[in-house]
PDB file of N, CA and C in Angstrom:
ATOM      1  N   UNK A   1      38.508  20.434  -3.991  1.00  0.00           N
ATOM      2  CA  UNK A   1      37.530  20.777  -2.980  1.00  0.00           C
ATOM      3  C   UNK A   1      36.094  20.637  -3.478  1.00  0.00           C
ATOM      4  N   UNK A   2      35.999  21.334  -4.694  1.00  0.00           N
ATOM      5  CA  UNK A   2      33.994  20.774  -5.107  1.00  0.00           C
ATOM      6  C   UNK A   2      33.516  19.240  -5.192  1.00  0.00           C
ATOM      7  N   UNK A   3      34.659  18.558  -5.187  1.00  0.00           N
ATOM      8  CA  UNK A   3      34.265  16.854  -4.820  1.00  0.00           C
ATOM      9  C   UNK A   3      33.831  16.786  -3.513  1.00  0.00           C
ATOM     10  N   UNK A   4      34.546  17.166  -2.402  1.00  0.00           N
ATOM     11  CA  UNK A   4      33.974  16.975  -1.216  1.00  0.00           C
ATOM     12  C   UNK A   4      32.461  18.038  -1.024  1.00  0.00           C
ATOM     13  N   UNK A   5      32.248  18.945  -1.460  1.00  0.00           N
ATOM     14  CA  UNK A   5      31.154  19.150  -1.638  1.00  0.00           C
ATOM     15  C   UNK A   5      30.374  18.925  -2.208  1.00  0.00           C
ATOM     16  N   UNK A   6      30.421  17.930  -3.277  1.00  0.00           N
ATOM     17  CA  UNK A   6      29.415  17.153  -4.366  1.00  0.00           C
ATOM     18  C   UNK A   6      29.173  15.992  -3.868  1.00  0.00           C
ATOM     19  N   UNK A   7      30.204  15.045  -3.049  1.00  0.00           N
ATOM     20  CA  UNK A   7      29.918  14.151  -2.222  1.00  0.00           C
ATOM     21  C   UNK A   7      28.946  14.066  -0.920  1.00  0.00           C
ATOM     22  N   UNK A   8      29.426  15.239  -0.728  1.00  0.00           N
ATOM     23  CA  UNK A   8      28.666  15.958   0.938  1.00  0.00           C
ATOM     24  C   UNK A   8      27.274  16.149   0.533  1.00  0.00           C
ATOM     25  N   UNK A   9      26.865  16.199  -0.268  1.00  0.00           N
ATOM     26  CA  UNK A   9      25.382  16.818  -1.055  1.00  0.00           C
ATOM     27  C   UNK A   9      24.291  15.703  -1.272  1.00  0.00           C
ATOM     28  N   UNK A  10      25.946  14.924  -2.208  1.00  0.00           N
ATOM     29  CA  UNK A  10      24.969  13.523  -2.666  1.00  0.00           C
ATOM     30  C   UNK A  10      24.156  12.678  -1.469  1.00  0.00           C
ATOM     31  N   UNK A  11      25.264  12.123  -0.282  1.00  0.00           N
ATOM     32  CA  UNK A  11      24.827  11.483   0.564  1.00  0.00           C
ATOM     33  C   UNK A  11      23.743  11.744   1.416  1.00  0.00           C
ATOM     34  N   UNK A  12      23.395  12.454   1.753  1.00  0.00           N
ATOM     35  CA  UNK A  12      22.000  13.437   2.152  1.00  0.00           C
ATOM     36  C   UNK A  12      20.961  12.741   1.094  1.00  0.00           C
ATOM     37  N   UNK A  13      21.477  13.408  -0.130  1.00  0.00           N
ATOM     38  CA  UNK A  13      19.621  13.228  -0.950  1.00  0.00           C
ATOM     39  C   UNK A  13      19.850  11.255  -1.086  1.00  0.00           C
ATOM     40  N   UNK A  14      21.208  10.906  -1.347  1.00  0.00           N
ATOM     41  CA  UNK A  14      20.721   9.296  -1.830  1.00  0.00           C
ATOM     42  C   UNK A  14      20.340   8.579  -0.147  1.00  0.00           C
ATOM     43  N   UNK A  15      20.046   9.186   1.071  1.00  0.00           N
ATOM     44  CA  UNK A  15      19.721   8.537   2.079  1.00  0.00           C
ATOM     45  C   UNK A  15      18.453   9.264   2.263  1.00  0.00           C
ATOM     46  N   UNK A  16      17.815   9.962   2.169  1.00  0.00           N
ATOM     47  CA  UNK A  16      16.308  10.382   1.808  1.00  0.00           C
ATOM     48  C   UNK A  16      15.778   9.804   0.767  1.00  0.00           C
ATOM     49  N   UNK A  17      16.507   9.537  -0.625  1.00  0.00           N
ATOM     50  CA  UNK A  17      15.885   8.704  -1.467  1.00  0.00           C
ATOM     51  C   UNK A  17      15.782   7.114  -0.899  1.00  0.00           C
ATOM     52  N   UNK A  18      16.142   6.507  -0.366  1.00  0.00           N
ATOM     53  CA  UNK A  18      16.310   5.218   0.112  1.00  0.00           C
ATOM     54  C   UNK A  18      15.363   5.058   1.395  1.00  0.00           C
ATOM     55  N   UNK A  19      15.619   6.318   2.401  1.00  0.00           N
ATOM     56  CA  UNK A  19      14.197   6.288   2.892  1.00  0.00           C
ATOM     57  C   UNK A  19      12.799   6.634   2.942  1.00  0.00           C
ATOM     58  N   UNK A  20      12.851   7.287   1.540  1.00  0.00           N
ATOM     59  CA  UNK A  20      11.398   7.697   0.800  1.00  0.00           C
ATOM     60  C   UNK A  20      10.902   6.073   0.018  1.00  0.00           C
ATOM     61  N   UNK A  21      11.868   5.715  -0.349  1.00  0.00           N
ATOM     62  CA  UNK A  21      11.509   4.412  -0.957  1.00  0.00           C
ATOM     63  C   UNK A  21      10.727   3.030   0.260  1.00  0.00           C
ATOM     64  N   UNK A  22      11.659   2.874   1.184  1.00  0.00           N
ATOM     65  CA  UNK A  22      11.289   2.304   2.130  1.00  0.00           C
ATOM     66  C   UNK A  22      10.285   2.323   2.804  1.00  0.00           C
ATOM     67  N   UNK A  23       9.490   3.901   3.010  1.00  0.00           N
ATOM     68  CA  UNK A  23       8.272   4.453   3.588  1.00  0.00           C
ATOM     69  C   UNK A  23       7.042   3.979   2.137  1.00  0.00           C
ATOM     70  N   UNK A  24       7.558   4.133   1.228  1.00  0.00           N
ATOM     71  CA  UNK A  24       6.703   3.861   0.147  1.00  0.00           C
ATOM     72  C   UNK A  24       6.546   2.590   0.007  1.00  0.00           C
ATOM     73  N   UNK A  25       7.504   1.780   0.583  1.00  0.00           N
ATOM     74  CA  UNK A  25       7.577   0.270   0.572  1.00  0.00           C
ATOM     75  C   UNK A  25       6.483  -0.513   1.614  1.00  0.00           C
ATOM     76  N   UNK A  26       6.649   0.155   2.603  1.00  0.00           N
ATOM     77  CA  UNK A  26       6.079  -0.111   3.984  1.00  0.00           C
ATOM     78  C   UNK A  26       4.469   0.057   3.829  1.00  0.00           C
ATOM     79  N   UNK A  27       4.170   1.531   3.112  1.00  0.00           N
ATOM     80  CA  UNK A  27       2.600   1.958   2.907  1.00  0.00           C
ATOM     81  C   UNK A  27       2.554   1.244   1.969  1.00  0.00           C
ATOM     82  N   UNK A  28       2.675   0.376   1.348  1.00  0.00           N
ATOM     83  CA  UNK A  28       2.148  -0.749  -0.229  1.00  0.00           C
ATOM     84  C   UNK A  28       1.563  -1.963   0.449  1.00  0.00           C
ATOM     85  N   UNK A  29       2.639  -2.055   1.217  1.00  0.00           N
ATOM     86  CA  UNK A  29       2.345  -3.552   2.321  1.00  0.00           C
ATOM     87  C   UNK A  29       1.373  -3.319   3.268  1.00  0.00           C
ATOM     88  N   UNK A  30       1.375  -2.184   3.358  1.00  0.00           N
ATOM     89  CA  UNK A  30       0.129  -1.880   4.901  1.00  0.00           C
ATOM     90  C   UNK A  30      -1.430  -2.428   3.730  1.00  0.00           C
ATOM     91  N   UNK A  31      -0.933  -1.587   2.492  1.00  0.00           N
ATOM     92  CA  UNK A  31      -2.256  -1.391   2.047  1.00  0.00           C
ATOM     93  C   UNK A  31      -2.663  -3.151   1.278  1.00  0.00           C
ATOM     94  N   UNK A  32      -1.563  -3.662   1.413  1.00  0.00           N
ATOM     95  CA  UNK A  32      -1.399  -4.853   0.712  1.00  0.00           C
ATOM     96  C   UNK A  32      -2.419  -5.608   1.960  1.00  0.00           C
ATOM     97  N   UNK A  33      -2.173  -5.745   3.471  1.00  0.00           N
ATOM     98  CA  UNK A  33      -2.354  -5.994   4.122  1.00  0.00           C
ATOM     99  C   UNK A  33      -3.925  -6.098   4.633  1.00  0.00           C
ATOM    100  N   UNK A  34      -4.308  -5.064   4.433  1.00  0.00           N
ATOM    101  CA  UNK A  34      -5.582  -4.424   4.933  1.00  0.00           C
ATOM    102  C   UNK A  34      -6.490  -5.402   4.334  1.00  0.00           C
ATOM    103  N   UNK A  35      -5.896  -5.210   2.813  1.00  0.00           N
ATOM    104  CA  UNK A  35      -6.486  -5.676   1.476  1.00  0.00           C
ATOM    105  C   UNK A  35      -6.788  -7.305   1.768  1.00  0.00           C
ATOM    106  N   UNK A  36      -5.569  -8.082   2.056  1.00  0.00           N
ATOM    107  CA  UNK A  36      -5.752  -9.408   2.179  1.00  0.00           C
ATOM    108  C   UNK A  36      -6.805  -9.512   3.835  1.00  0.00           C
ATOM    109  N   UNK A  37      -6.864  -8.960   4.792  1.00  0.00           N
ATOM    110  CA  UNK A  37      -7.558  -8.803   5.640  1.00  0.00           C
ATOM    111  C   UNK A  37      -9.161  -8.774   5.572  1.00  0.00           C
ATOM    112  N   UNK A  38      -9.244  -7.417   4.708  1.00  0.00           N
ATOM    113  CA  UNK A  38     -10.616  -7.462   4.422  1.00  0.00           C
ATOM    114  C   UNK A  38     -11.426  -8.664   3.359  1.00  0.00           C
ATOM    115  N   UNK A  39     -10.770  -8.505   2.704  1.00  0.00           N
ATOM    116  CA  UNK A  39     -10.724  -9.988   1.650  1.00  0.00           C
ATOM    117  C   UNK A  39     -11.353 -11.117   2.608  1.00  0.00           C
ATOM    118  N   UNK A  40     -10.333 -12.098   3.269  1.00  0.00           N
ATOM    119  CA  UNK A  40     -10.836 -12.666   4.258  1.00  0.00           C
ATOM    120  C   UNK A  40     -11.821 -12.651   5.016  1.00  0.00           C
ATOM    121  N   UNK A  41     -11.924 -11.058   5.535  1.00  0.00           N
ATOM    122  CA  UNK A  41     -13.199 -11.043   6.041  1.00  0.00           C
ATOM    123  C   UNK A  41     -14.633 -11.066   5.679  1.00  0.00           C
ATOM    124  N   UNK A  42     -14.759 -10.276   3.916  1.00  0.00           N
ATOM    125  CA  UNK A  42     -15.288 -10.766   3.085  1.00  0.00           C
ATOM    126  C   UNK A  42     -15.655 -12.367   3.080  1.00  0.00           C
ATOM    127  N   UNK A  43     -14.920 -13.165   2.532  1.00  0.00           N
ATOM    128  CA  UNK A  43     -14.995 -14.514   3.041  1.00  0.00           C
ATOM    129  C   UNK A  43     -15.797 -15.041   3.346  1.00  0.00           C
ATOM    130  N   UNK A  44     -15.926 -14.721   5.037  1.00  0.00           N
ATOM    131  CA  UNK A  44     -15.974 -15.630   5.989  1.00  0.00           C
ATOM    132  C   UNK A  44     -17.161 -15.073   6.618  1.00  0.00           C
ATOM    133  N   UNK A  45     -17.762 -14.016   6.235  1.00  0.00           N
ATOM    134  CA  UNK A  45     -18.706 -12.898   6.388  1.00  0.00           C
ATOM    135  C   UNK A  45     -19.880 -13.294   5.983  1.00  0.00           C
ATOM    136  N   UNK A  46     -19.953 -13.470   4.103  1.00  0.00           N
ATOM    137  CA  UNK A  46     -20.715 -13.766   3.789  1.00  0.00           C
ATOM    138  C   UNK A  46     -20.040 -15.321   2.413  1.00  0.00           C
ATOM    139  N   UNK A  47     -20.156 -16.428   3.534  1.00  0.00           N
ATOM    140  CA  UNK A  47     -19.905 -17.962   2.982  1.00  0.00           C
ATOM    141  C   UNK A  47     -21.328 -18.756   2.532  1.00  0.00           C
ATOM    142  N   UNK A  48     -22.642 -17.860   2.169  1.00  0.00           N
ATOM    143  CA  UNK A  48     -23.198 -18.947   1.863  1.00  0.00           C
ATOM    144  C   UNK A  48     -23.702 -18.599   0.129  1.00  0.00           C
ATOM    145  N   UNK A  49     -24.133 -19.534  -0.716  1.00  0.00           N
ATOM    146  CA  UNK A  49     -24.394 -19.124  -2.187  1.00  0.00           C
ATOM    147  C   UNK A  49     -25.405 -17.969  -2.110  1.00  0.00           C
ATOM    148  N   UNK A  50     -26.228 -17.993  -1.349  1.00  0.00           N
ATOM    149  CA  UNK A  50     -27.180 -17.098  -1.366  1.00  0.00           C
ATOM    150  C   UNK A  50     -26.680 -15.761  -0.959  1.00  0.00           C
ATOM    151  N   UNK A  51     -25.666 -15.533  -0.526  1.00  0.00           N
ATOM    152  CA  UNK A  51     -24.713 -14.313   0.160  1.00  0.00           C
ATOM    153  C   UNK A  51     -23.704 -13.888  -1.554  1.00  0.00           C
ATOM    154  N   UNK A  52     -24.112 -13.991  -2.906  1.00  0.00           N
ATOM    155  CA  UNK A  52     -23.013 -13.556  -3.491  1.00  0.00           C
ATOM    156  C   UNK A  52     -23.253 -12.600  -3.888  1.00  0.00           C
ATOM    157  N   UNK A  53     -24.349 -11.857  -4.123  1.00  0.00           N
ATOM    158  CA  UNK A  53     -24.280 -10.602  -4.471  1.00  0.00           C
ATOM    159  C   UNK A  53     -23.492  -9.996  -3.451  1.00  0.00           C
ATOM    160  N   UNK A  54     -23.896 -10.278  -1.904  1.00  0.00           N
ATOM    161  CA  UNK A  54     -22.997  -9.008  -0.889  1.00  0.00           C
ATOM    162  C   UNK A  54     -21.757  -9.554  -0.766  1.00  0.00           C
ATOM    163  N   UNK A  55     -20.900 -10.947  -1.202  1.00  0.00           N
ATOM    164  CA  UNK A  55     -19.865 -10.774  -1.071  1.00  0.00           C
ATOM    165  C   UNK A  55     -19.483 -10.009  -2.487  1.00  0.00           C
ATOM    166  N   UNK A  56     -19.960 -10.362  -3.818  1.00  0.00           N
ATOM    167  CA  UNK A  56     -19.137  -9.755  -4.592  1.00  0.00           C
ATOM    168  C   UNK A  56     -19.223  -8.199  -4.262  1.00  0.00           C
ATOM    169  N   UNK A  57     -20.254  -7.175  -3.298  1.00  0.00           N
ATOM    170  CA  UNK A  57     -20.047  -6.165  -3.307  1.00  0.00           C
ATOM    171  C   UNK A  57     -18.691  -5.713  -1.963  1.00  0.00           C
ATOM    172  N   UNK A  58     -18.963  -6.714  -0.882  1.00  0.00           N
ATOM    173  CA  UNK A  58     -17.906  -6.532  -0.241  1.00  0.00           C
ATOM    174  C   UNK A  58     -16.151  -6.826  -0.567  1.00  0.00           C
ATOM    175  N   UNK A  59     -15.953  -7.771  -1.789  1.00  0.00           N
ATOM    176  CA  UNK A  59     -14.783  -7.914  -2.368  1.00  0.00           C
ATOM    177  C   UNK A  59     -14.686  -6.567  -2.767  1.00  0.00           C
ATOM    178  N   UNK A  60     -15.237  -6.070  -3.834  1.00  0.00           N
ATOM    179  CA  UNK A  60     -15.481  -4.970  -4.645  1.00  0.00           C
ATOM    180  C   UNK A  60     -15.212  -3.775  -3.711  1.00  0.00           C
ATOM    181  N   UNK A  61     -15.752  -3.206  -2.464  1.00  0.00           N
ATOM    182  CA  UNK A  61     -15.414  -2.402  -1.355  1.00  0.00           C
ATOM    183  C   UNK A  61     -14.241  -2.590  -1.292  1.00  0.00           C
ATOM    184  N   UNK A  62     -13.477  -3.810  -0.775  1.00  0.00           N
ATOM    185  CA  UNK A  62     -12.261  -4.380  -0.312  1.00  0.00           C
ATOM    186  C   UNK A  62     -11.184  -3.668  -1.230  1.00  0.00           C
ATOM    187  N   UNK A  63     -11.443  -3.996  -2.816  1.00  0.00           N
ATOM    188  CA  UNK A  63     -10.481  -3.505  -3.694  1.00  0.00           C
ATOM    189  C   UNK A  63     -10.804  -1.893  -4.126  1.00  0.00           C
ATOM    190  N   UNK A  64     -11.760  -1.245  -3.571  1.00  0.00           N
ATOM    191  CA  UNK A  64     -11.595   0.290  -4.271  1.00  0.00           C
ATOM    192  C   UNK A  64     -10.655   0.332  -2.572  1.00  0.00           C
ATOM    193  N   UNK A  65     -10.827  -0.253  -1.864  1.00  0.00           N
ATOM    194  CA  UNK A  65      -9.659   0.701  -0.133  1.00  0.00           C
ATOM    195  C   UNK A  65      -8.717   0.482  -0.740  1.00  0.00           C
ATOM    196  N   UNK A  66      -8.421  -0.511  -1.358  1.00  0.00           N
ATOM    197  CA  UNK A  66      -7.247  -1.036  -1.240  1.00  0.00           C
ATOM    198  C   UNK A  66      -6.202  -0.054  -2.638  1.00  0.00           C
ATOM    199  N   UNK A  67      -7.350   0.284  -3.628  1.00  0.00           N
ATOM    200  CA  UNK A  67      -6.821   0.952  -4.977  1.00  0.00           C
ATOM    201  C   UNK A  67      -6.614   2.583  -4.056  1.00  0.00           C
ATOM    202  N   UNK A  68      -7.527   3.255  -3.530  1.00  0.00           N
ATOM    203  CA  UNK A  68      -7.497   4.136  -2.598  1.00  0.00           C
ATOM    204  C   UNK A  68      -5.824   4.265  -1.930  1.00  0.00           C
ATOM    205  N   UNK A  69      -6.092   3.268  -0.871  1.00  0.00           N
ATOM    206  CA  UNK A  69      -4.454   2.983  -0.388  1.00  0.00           C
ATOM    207  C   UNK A  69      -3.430   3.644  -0.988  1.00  0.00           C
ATOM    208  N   UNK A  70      -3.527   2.837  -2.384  1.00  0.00           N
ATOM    209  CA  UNK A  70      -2.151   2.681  -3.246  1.00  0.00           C
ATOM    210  C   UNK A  70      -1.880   4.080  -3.631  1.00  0.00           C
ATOM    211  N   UNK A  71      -3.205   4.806  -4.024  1.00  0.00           N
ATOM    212  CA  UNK A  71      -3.457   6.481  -4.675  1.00  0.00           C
ATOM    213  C   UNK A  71      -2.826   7.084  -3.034  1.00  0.00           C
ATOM    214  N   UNK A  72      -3.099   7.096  -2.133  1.00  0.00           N
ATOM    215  CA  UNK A  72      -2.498   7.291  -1.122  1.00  0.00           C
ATOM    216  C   UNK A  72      -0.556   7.638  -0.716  1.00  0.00           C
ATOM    217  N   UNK A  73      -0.562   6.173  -1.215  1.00  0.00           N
ATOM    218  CA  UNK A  73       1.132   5.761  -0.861  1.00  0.00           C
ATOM    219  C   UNK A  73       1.838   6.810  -1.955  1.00  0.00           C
ATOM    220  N   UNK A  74       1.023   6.689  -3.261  1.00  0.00           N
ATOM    221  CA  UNK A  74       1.843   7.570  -4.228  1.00  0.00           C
ATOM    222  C   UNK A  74       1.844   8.902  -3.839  1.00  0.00           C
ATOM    223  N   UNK A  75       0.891  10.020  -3.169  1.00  0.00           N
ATOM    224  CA  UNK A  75       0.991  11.111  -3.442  1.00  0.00           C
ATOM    225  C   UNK A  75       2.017  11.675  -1.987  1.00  0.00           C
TER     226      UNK A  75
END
């Protein structure tokens, strides 16, 4: 009998672990997302040589959301 209750136990936490993983999977990609988004928009925002100081500050924006994000997904 404590097998069927050690079984009964397990399946619960290993299907919360699998969908804690998945949710953690999903918020990486969102933030993955945003990231390649803003990036782009960066870009296309500021495309001329005379624009590199504000793109390198808007890349630079782009990657603290995006490091943000990730500090996010983990906690």
């Amino acid at each position: 009998m404590p097998q069927v209750t050690i079984k009964r136990l397990i399946l619960p936490v290993a299907l919360l672990s699998a969908s804690s993983l998945l949710v953690w999977a999903g918020c990486i990609s969102d933030c993955k997302d945003d990231y390649d988004a803003a990036v782009e928009s960066c870009k296309s925002q500021y495309d001329n040589p005379e624009d590199a100081d504000d793109l390198r500050r808007c890349l630079q924006d782009a990657k603290d959301a995006y490091e943000s994000c990730i500090e996010e997904c983990d906690s």
